[in-house]
Protein backbone atom coordinates (compact mmCIF):
# COMPACT_ATOMS: atom_id res chain seq x y z
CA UNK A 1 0.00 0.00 0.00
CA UNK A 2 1.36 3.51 -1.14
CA UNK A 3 2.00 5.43 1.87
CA UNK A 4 0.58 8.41 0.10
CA UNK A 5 -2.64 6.66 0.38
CA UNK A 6 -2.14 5.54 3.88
CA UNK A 7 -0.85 9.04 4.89
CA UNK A 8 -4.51 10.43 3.12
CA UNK A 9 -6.77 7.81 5.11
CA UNK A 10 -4.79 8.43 8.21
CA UNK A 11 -5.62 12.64 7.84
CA UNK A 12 -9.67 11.53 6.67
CA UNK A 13 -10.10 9.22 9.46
CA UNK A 14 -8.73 11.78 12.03
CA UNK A 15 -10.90 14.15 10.57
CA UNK A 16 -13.92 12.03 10.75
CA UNK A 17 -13.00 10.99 14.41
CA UNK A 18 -11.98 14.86 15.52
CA UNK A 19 -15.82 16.04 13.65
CA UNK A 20 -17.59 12.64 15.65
CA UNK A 21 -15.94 14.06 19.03
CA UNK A 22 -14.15 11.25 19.59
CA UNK A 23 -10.51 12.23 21.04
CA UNK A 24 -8.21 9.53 19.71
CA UNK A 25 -4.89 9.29 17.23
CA UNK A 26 -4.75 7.53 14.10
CA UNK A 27 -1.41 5.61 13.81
CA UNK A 28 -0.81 3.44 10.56
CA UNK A 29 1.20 0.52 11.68
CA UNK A 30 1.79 -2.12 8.82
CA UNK A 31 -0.32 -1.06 6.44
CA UNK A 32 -3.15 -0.64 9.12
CA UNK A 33 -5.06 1.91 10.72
CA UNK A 34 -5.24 1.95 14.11
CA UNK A 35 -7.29 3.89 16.56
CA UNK A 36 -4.67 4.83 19.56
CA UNK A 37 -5.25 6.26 22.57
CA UNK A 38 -9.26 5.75 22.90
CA UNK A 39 -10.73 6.71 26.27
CA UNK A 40 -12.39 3.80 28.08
CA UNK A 41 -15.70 5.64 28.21
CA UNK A 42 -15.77 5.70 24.37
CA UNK A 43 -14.83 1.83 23.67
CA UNK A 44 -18.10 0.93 23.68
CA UNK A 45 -18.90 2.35 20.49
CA UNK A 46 -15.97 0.16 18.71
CA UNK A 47 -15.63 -2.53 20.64
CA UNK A 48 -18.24 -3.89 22.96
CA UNK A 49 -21.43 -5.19 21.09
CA UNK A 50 -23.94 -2.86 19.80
CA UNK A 51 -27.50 -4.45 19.82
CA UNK A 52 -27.09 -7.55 17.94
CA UNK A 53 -23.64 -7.05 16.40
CA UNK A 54 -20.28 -6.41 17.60
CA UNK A 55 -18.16 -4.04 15.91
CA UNK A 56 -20.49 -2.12 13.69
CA UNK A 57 -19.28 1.16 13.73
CA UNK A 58 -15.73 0.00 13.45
CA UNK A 59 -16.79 -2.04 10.46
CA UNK A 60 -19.31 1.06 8.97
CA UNK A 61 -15.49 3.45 9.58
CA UNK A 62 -14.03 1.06 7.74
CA UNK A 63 -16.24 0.30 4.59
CA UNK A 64 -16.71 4.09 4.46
CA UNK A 65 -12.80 4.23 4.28
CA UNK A 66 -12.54 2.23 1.56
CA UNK A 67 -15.55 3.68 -0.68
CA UNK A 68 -14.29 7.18 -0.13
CA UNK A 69 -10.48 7.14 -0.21
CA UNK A 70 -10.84 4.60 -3.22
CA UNK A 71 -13.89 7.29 -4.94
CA UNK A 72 -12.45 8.28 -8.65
CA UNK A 73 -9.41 6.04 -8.38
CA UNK A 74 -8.37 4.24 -11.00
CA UNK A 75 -8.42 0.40 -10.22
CA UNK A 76 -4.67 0.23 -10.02
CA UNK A 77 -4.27 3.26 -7.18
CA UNK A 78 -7.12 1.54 -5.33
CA UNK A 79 -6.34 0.56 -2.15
CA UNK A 80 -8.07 -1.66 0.74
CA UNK A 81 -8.07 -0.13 4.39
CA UNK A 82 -8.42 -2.30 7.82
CA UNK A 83 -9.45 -0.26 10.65
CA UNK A 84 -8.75 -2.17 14.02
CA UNK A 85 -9.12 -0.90 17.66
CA UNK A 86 -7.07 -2.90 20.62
CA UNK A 87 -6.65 -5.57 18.43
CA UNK A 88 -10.32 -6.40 17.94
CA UNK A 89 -10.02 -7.80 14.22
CA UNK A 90 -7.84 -10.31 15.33
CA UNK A 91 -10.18 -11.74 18.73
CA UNK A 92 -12.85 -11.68 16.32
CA UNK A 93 -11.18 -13.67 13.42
CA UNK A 94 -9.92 -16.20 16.05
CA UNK A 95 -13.89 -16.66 17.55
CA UNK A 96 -15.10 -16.89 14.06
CA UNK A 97 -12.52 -19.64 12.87
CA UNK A 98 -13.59 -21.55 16.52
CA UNK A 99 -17.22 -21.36 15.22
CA UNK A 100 -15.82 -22.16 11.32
CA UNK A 101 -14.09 -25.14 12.64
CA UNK A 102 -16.92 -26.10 14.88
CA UNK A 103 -19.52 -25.98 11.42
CA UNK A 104 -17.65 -27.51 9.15
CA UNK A 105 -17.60 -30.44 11.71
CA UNK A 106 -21.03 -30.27 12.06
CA UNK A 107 -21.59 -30.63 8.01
CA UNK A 108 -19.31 -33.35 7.68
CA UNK A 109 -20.96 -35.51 10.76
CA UNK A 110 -24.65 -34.97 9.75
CA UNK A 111 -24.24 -33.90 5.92
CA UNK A 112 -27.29 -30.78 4.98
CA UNK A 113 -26.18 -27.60 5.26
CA UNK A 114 -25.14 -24.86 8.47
CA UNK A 115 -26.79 -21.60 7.84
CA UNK A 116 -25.08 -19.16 9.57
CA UNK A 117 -26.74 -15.41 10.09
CA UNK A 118 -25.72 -12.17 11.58
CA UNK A 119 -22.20 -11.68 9.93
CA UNK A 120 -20.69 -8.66 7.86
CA UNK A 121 -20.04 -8.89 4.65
CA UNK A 122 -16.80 -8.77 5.28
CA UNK A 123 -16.93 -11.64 7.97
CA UNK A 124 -18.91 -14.14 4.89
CA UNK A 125 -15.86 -12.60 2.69
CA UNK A 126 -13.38 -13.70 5.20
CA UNK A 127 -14.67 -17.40 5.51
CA UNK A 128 -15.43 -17.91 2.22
CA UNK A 129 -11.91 -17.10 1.52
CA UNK A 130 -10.83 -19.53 4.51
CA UNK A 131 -12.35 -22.56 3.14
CA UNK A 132 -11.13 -22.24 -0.30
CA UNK A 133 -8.27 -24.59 1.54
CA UNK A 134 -8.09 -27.91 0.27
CA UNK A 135 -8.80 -29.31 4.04
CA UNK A 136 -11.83 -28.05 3.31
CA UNK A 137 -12.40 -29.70 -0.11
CA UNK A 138 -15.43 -31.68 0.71
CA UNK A 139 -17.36 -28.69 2.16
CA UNK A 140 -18.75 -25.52 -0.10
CA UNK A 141 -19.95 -22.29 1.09
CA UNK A 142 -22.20 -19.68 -0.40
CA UNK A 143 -24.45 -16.49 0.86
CA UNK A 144 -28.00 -16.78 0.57
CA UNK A 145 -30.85 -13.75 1.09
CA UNK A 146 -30.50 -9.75 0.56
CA UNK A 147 -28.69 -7.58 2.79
CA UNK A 148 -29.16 -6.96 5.59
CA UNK A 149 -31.17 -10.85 5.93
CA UNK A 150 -28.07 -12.08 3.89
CA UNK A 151 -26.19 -15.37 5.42
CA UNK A 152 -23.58 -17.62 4.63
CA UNK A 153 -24.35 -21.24 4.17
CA UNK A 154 -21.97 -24.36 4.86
CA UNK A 155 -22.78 -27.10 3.38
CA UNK A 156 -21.11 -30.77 1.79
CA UNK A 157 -20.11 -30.46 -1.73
């Protein structure tokens, strides 16, 4: 990623932050943005679950990130952002591989199909991605529905 680009998202998500009222830094660290320096009183909005779904203003930051910094590119200069707070992206990957793991199982043992609801787009991205391994040859996944009733399915191929 150009640091141009990162250097740009860092100043737009500052500014977004600064015009929310939310005192924190922006630090890019590995081609990431991260939110530093958060008060506790304000986690809640990034971190702790919001009715229903956990993370949903982090994710909205971030998929607003990447539509507007990436707005009249041209597909080469594009670039894809990862927001992450306190290392939240990576507890939540680990706790949706457990539950991946624990599905796939499930399919193989009893055969039909695990339909799985309440994920981000990103989230369905991210596991459709992960069982593209060959481990998981023998299983298949696939979203079903229209956002924001769309779920990913597991099923045997």
């Amino acid at each position: 990623m150009s640091t141009d680009n990162l250097q740009r998202a860092q100043a737009w998500l500052s500014q977004v932050l600064a015009l929310m009222g939310i005192p924190v830094g922006v630090e890019v660290v590995g081609g990431r943005l991260l939110l530093d320096g958060l008060p506790p009183s304000h986690h809640s909005l990034f971190v702790q679950p919001l009715p229903g779904e956990e993370g949903i203003t982090l994710d909205a930051l971030q998929y607003l990130a990447n539509t507007l910094l990436n707005l009249h590119r041209p597909e080469s200069e594009q670039q894809s952002y990862e927001l992450d707070l306190g290392g939240y992206r990576a507890r939540r990957w680990a706790d949706l591989q457990a539950a991946v793991l624990a599905a796939v199982e499930q399919v193989r043992q009893g055969g039909g199909e695990f339909v799985w609801e309440g994920l981000s787009a990103a989230e369905r991205r991210q596991i459709h991605t992960f069982l593209q391994d060959p481990a998981y040859a023998d299983v298949e996944t696939l979203s079903r529905g229209k956002e924001p009733q769309r779920h990913l399915v597991i099923r045997q191929r």
